[in-house]
PDB file of N, CA and C in Angstrom:
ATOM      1  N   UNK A   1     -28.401 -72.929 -54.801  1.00  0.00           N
ATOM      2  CA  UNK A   1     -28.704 -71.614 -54.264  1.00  0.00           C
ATOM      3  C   UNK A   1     -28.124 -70.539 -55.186  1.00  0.00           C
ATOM      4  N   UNK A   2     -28.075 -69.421 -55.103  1.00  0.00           N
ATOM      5  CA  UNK A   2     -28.209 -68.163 -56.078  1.00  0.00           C
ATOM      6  C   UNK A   2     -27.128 -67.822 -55.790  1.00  0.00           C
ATOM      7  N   UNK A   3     -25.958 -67.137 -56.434  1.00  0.00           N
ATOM      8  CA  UNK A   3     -24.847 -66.587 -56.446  1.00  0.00           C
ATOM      9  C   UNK A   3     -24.862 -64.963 -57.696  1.00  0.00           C
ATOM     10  N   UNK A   4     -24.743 -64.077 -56.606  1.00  0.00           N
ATOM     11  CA  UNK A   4     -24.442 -62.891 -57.091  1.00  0.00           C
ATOM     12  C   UNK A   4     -23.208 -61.988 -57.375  1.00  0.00           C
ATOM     13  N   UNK A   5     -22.906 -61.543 -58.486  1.00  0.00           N
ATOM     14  CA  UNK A   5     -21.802 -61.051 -58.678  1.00  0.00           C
ATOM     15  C   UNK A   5     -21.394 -59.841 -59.011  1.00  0.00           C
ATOM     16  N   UNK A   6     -20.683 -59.148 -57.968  1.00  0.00           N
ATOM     17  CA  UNK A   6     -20.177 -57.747 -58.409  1.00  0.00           C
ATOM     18  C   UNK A   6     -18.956 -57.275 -59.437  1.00  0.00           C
ATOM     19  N   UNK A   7     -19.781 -56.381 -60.114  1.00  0.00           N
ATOM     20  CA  UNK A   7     -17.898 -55.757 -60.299  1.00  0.00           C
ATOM     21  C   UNK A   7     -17.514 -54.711 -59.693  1.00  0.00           C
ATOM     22  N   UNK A   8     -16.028 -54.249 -60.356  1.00  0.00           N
ATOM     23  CA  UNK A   8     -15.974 -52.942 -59.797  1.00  0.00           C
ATOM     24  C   UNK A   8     -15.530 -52.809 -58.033  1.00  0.00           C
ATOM     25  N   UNK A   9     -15.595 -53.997 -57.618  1.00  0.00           N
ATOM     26  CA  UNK A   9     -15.304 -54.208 -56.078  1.00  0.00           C
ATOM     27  C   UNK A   9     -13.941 -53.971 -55.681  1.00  0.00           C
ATOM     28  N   UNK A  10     -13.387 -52.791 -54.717  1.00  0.00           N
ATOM     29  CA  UNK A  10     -12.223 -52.561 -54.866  1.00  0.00           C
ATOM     30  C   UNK A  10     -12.069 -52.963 -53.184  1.00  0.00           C
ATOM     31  N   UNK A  11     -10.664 -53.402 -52.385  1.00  0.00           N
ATOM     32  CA  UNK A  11     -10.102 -53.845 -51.182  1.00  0.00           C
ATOM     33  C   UNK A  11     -11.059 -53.011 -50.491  1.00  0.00           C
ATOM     34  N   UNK A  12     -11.267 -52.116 -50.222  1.00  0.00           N
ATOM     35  CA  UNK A  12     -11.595 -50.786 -49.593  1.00  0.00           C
ATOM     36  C   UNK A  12     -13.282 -51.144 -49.827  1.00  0.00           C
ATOM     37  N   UNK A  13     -13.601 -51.315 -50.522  1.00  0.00           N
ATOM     38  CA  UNK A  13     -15.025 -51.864 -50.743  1.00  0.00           C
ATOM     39  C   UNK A  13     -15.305 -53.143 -49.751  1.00  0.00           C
ATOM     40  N   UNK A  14     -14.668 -54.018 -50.317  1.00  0.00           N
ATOM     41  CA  UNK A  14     -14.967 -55.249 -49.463  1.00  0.00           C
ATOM     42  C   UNK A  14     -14.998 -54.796 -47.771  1.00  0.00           C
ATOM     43  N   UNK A  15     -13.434 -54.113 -47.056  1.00  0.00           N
ATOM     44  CA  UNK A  15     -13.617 -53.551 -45.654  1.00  0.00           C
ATOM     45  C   UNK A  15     -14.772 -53.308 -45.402  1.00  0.00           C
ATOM     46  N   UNK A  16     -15.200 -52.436 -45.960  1.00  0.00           N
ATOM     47  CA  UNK A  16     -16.551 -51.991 -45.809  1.00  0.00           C
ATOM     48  C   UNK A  16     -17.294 -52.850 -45.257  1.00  0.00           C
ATOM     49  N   UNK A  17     -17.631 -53.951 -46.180  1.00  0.00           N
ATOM     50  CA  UNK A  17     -18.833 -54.306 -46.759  1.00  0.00           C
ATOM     51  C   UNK A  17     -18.452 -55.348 -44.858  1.00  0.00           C
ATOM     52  N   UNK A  18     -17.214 -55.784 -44.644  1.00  0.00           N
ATOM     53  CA  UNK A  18     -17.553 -56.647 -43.568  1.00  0.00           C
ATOM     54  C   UNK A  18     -18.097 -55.757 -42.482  1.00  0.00           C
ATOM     55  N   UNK A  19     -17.505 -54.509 -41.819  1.00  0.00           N
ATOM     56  CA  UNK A  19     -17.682 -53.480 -41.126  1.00  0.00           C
ATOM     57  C   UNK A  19     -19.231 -53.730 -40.927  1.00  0.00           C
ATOM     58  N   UNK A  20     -19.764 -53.210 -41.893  1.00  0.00           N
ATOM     59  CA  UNK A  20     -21.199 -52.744 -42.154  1.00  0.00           C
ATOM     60  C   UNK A  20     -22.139 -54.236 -41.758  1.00  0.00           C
ATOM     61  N   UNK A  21     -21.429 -55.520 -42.704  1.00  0.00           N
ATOM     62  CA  UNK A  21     -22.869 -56.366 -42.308  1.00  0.00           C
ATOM     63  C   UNK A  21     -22.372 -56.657 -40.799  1.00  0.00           C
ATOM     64  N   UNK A  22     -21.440 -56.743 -40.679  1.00  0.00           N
ATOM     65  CA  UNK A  22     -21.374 -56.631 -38.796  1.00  0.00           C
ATOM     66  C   UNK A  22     -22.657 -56.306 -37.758  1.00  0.00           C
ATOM     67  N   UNK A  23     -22.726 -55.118 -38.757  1.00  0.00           N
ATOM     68  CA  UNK A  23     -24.113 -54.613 -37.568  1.00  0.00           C
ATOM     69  C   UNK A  23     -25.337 -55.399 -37.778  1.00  0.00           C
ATOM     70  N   UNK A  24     -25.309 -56.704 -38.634  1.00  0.00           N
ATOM     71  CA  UNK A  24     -26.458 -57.263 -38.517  1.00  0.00           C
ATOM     72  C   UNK A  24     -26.452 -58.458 -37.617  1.00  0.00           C
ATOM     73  N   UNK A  25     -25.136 -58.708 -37.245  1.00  0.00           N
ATOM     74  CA  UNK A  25     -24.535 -60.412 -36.613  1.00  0.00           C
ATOM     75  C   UNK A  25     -23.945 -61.171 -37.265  1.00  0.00           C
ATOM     76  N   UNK A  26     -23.859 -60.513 -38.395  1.00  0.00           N
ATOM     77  CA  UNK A  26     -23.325 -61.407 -39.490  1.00  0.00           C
ATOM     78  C   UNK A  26     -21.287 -61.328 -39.458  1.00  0.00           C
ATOM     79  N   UNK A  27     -20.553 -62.208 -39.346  1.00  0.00           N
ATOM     80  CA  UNK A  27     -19.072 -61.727 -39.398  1.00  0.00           C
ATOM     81  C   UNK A  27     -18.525 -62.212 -40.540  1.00  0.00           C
ATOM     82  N   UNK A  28     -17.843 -61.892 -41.141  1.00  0.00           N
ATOM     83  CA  UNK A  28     -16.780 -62.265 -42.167  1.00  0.00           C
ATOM     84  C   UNK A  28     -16.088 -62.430 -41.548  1.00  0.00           C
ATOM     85  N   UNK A  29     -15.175 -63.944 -42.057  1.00  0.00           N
ATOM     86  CA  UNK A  29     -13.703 -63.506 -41.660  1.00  0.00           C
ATOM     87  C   UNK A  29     -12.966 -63.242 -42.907  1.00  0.00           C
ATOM     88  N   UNK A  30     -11.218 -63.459 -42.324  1.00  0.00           N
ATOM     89  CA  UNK A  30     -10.867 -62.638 -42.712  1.00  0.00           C
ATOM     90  C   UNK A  30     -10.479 -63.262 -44.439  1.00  0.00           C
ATOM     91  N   UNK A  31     -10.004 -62.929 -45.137  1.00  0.00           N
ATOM     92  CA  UNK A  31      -9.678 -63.849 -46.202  1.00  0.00           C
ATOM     93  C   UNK A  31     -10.802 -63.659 -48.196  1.00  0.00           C
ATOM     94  N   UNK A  32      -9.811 -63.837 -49.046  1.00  0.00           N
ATOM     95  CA  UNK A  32     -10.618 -63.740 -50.203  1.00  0.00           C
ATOM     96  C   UNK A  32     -11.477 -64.834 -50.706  1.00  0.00           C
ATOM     97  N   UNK A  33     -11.905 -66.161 -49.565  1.00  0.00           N
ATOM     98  CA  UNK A  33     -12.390 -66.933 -50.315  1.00  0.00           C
ATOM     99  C   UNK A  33     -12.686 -67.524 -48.505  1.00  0.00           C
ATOM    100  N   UNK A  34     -14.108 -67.395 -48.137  1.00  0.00           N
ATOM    101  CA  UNK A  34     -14.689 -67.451 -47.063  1.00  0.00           C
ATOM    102  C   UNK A  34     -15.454 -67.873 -47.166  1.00  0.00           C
ATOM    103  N   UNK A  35     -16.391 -69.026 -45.966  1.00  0.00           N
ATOM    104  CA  UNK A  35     -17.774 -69.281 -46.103  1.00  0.00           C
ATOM    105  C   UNK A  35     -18.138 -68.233 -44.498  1.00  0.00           C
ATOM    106  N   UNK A  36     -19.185 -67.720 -44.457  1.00  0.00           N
ATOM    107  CA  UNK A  36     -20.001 -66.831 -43.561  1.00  0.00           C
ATOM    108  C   UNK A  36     -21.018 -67.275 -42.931  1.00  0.00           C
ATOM    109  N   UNK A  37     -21.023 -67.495 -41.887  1.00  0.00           N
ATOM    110  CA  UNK A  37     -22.377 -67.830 -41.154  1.00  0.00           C
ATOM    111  C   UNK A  37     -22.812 -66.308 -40.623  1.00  0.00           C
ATOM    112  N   UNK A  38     -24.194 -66.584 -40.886  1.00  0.00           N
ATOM    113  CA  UNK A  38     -25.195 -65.593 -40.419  1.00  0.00           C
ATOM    114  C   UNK A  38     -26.334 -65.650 -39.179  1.00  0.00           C
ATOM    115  N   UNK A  39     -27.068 -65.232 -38.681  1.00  0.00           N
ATOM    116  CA  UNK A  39     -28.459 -65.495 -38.256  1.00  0.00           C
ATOM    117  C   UNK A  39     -29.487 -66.287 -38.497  1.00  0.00           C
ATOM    118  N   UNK A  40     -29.777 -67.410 -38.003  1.00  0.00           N
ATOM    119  CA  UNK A  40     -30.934 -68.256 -38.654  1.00  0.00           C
ATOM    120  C   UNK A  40     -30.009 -69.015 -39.145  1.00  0.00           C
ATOM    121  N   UNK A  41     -29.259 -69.199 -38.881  1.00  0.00           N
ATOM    122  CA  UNK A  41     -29.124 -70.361 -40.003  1.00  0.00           C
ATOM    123  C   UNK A  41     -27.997 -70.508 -41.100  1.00  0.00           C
ATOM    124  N   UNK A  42     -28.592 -69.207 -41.739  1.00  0.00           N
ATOM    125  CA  UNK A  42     -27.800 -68.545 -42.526  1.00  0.00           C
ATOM    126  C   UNK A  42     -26.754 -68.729 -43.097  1.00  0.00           C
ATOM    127  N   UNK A  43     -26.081 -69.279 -44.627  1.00  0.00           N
ATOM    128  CA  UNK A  43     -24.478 -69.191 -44.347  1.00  0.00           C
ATOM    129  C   UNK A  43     -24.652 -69.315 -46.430  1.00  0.00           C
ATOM    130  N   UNK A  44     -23.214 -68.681 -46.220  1.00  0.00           N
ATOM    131  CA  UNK A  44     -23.012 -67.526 -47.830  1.00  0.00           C
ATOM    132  C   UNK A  44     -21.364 -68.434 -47.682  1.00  0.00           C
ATOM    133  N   UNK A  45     -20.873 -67.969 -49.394  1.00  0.00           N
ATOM    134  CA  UNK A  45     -19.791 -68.257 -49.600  1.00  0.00           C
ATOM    135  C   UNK A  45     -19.507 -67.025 -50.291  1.00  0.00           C
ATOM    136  N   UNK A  46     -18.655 -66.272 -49.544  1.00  0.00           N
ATOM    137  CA  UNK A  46     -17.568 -65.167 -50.621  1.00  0.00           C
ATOM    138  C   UNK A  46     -16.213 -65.112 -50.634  1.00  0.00           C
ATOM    139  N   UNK A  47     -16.512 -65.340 -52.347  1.00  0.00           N
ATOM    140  CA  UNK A  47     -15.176 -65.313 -53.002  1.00  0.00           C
ATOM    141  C   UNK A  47     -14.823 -63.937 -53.607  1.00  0.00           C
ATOM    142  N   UNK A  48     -13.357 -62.868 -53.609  1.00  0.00           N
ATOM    143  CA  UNK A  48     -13.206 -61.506 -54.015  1.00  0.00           C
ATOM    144  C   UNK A  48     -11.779 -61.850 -54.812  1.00  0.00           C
ATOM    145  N   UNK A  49     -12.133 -61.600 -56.012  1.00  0.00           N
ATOM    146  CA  UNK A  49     -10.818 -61.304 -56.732  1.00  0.00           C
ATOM    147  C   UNK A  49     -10.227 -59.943 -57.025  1.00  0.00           C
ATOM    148  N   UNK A  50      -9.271 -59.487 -56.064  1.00  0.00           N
ATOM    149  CA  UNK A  50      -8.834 -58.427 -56.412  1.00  0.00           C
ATOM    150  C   UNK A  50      -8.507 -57.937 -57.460  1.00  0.00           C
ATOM    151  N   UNK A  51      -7.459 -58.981 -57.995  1.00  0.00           N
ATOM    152  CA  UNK A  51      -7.050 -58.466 -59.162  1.00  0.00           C
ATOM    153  C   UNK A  51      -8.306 -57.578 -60.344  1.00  0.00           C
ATOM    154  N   UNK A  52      -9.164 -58.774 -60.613  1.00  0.00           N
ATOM    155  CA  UNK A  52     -10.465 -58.441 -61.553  1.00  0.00           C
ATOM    156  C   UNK A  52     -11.244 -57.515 -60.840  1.00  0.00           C
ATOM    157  N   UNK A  53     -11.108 -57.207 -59.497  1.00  0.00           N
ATOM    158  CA  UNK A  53     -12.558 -56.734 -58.495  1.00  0.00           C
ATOM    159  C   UNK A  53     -13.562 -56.776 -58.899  1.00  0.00           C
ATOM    160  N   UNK A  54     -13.415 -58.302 -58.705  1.00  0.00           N
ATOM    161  CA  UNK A  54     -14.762 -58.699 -59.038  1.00  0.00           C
ATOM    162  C   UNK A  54     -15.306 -59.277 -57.448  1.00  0.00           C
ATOM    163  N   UNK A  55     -16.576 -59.721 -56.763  1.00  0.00           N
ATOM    164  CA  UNK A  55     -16.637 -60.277 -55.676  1.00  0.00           C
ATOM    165  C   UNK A  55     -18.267 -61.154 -56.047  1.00  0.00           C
ATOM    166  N   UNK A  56     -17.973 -62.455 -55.400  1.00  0.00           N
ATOM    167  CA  UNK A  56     -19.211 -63.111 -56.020  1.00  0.00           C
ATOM    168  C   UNK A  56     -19.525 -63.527 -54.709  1.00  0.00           C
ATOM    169  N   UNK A  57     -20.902 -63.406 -54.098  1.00  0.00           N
ATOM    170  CA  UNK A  57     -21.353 -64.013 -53.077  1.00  0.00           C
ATOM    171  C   UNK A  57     -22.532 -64.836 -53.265  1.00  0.00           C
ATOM    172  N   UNK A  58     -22.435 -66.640 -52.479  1.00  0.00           N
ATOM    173  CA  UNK A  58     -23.415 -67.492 -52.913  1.00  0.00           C
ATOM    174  C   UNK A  58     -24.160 -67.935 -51.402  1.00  0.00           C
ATOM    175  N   UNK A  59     -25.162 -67.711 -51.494  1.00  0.00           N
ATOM    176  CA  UNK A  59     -26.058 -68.437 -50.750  1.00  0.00           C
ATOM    177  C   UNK A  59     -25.888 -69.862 -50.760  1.00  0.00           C
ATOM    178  N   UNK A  60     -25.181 -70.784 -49.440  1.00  0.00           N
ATOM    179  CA  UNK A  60     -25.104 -72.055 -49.739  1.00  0.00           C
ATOM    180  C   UNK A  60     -26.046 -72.551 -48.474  1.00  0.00           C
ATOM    181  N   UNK A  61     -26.782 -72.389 -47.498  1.00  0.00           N
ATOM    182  CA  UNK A  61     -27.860 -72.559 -46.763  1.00  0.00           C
ATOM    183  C   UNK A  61     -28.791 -71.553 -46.191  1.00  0.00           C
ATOM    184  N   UNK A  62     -30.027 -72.013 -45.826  1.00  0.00           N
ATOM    185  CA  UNK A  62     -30.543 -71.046 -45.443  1.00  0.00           C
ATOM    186  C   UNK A  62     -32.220 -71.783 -44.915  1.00  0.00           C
ATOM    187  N   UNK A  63     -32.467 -71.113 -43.587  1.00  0.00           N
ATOM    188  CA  UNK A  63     -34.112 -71.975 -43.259  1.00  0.00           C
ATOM    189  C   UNK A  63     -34.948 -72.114 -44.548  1.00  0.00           C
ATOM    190  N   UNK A  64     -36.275 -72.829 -44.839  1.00  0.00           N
ATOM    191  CA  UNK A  64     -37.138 -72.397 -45.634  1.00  0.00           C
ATOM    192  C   UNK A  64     -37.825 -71.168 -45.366  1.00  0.00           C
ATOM    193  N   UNK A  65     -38.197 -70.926 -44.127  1.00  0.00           N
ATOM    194  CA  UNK A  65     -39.195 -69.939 -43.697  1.00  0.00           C
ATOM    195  C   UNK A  65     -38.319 -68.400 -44.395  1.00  0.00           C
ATOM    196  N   UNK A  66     -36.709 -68.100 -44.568  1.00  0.00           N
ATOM    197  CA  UNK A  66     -36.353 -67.407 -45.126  1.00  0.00           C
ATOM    198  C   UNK A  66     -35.837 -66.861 -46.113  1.00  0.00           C
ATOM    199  N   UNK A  67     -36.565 -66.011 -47.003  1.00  0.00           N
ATOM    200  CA  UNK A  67     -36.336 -66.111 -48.879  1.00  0.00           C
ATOM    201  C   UNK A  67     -35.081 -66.015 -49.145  1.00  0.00           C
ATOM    202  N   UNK A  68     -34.195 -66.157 -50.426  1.00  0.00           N
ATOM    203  CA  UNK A  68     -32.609 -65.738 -50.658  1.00  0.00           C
ATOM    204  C   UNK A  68     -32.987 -63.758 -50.889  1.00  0.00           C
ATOM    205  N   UNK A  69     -34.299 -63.656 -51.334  1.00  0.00           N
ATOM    206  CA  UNK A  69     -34.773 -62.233 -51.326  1.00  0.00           C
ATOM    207  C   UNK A  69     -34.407 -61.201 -50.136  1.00  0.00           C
ATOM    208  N   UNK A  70     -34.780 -61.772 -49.353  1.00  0.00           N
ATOM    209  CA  UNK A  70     -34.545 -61.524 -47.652  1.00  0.00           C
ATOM    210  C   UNK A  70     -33.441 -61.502 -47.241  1.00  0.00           C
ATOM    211  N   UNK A  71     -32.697 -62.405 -47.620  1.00  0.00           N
ATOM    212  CA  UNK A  71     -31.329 -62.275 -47.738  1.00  0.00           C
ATOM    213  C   UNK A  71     -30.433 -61.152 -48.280  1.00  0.00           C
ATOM    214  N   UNK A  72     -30.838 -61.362 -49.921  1.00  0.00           N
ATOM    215  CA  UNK A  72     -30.090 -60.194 -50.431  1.00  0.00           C
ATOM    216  C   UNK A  72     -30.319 -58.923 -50.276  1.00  0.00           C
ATOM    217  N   UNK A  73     -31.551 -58.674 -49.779  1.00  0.00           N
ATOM    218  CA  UNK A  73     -31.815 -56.898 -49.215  1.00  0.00           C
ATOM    219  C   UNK A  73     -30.969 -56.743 -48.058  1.00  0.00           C
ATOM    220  N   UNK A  74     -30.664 -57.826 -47.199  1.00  0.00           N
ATOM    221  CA  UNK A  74     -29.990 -57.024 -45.996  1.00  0.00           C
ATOM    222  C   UNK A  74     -28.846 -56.902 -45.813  1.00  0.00           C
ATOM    223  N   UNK A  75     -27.938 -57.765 -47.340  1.00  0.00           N
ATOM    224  CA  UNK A  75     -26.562 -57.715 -47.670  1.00  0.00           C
ATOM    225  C   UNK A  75     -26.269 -57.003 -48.664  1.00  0.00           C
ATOM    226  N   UNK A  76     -27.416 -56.255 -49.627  1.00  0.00           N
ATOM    227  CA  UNK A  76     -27.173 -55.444 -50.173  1.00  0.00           C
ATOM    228  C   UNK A  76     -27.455 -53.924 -49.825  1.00  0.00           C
ATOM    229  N   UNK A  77     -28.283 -53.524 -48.857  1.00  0.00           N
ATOM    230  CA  UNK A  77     -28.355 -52.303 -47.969  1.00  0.00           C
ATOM    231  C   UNK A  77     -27.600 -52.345 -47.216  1.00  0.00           C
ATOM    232  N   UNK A  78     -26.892 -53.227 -46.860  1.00  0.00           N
ATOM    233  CA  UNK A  78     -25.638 -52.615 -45.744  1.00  0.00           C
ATOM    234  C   UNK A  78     -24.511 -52.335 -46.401  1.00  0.00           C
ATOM    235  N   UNK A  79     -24.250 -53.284 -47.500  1.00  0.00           N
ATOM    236  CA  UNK A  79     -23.016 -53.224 -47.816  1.00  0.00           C
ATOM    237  C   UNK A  79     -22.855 -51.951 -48.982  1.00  0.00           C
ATOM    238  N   UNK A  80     -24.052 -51.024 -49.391  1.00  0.00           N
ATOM    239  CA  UNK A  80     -23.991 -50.204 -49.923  1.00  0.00           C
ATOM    240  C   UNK A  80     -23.426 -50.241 -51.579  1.00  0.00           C
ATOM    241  N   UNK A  81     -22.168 -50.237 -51.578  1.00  0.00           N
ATOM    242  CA  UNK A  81     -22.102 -50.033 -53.314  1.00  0.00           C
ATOM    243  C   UNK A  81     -22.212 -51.567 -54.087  1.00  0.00           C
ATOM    244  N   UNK A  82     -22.184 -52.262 -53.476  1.00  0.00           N
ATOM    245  CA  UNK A  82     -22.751 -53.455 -54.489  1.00  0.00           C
ATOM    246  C   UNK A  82     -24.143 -53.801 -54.798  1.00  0.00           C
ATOM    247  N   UNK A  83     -24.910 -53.087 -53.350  1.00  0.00           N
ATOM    248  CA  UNK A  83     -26.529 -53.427 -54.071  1.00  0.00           C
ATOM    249  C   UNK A  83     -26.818 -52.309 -55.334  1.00  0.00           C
ATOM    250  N   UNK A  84     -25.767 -51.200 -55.786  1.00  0.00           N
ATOM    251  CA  UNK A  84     -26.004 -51.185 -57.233  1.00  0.00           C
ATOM    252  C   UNK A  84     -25.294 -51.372 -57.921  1.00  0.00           C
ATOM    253  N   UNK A  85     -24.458 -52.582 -58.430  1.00  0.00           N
ATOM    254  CA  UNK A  85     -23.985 -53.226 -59.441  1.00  0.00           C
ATOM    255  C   UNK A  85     -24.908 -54.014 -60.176  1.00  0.00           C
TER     256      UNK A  85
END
């Protein structure tokens, strides 16, 4: 599965980013190296290195009926400054 990687990701970024996909059903917990279940199925692995702020998130399941495309629009419109890295 596809793994995307930010830079530039600062503590305050990441808050965010759980806050925000919240409103889709989606929860993070808490921690720099998490797997995430989502909706459908759904489930991501994110890893955030502060130090580097860097944050890499991987798609590790997901239905067929739903693209990793589909995916990444609704984790990158919520979470705001990483869908432009």
């Amino acid at each position: 599965m596809e793994t995307k990687s930010y830079q530039g990701v600062t503590r305050a970024d990441v808050d965010k980013i759980r806050r925000e996909i919240g409103n889709f059903g989606i929860a993070i917990p808490e921690g720099d190296d998490v797997d995430v279940k989502g909706p459908l199925g759904v489930k991501m692995r994110l890893v955030y290195n502060e130090p580097s702020q860097v944050l890499n998130l991987t798609i590790t399941n997901k239905p067929g009926y739903v693209s990793e495309a589909q995916i990444w629009k609704v984790i990158e419109s919520s979470a705001g400054k990483i869908g432009r890295s």
